[in-house]
C-alpha atoms as a PDB file:
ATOM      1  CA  UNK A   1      30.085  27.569  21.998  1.00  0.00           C
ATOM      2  CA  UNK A   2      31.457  23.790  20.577  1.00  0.00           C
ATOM      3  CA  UNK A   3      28.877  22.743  23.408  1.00  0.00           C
ATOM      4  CA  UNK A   4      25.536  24.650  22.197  1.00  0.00           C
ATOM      5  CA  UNK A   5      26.464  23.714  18.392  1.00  0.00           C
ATOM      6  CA  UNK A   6      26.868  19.383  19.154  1.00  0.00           C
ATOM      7  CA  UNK A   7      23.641  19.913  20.802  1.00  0.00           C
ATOM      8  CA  UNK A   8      21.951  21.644  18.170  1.00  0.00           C
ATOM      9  CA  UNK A   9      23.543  19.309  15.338  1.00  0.00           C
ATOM     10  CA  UNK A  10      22.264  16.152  17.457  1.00  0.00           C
ATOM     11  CA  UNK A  11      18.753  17.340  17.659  1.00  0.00           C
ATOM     12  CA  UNK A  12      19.173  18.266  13.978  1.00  0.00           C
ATOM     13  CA  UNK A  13      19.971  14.894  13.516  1.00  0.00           C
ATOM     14  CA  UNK A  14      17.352  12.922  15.497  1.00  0.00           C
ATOM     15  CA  UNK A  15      14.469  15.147  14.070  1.00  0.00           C
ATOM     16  CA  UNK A  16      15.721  14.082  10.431  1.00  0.00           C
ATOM     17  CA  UNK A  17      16.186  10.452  11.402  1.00  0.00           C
ATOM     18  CA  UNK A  18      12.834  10.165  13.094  1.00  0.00           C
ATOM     19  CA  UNK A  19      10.854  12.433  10.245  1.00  0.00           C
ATOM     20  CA  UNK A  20      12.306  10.010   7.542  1.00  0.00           C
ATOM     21  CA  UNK A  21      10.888   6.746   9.048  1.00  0.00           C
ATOM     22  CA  UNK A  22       6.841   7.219   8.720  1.00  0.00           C
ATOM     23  CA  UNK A  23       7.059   8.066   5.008  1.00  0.00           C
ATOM     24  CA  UNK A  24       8.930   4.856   4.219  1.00  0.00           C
ATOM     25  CA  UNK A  25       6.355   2.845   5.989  1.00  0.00           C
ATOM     26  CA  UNK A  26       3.725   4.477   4.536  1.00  0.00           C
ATOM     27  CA  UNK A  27       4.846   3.787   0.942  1.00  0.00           C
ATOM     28  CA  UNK A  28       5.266   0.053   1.328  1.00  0.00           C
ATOM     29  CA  UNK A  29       1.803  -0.345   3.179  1.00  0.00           C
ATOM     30  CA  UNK A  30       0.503   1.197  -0.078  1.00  0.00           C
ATOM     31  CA  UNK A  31       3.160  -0.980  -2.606  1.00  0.00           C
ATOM     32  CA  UNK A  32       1.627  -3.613  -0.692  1.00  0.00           C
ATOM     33  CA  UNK A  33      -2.309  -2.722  -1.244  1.00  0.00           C
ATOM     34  CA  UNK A  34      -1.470  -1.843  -4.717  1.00  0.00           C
ATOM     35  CA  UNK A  35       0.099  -4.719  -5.510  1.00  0.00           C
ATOM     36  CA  UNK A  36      -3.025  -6.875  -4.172  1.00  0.00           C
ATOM     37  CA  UNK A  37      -5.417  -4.751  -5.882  1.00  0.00           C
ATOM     38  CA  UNK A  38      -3.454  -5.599  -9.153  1.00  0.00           C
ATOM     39  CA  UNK A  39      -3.423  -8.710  -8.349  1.00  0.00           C
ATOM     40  CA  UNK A  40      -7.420  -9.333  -8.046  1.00  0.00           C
ATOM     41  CA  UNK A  41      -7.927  -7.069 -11.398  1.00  0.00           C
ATOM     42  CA  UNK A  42      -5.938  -9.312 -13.150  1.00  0.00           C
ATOM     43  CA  UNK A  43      -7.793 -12.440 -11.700  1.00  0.00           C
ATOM     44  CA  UNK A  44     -10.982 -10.903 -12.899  1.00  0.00           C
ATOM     45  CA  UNK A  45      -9.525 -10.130 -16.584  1.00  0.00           C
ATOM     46  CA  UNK A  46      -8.542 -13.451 -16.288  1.00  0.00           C
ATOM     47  CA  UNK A  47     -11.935 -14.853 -15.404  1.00  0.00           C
ATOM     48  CA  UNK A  48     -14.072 -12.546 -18.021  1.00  0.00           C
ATOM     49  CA  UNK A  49     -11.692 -13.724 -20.914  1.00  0.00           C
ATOM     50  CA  UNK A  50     -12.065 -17.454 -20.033  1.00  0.00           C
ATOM     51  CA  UNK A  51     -15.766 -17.522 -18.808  1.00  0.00           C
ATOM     52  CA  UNK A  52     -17.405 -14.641 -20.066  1.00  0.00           C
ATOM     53  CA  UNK A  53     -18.523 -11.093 -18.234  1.00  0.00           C
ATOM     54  CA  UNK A  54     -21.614 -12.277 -16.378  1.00  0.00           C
ATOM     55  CA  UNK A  55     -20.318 -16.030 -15.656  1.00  0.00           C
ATOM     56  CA  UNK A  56     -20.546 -16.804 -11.772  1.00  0.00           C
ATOM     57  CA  UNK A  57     -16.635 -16.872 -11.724  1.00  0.00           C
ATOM     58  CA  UNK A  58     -16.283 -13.510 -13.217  1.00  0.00           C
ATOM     59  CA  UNK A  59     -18.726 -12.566  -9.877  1.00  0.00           C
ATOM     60  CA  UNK A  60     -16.670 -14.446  -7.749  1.00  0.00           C
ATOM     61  CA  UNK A  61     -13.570 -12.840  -8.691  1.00  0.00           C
ATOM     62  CA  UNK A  62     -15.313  -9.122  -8.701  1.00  0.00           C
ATOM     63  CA  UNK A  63     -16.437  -9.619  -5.164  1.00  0.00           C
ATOM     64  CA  UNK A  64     -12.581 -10.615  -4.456  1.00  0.00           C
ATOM     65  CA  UNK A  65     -11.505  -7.373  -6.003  1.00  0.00           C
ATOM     66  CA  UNK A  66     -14.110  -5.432  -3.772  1.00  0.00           C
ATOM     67  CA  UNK A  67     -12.955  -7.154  -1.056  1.00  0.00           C
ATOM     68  CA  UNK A  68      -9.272  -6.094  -1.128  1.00  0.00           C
ATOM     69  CA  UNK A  69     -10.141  -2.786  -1.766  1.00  0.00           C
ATOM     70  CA  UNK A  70     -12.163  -2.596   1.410  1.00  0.00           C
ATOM     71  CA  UNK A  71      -9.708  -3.950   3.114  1.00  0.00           C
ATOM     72  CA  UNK A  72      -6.863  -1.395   2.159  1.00  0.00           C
ATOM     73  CA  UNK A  73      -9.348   1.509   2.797  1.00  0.00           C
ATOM     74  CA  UNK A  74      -9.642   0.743   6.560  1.00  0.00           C
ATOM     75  CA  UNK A  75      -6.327   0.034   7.122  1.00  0.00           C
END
C-alpha cells in the first residue's frame, strides 16, 4: 500500500512541476513583447510632439512600431 501511494504522490508531483513551467515562459515572452511595443509607442509620442504628426521622423518611428509588432506576432 506505502508502495502504490509514493508512486502516485511522485507522479502527482512531476505532472505539477512540469505543467507549471510553460505558463511562466509564456508570460515573460509576452512581458518582453509588451514591453518593446511600449517602448516604440512612446518613441513615436515622442517624435509627433517634437516634429509634428506627418514629419518623416514621426514615419520613421511608426514603421518601428509596426515592425515590433510583427515581430511578436510570429514569434
Amino acid at each position: 500500500m506505502f508502495k502504490k501511494a509514493s508512486l502516485l504522490g511522485l507522479a502527482l508531483g512531476a505532472v505539477l512541476v512540469l505543467s507549471g513551467a510553460s505558463p511562466a515562459q509564456a508570460n515573460d515572452w509576452n512581458r518582453g513583447c509588451n514591453a518593446r511595443i511600449n517602448h516604440e509607442r512612446r518613441e513615436l509620442n515622442y517624435a509627433i510632439r517634437r516634429f509634428g504628426y506627418h514629419s518623416w521622423q514621426a514615419r520613421q518611428e511608426r514603421h518601428e512600431l509596426n515592425r515590433v509588432i510583427a515581430s511578436c506576432r510570429y514569434r
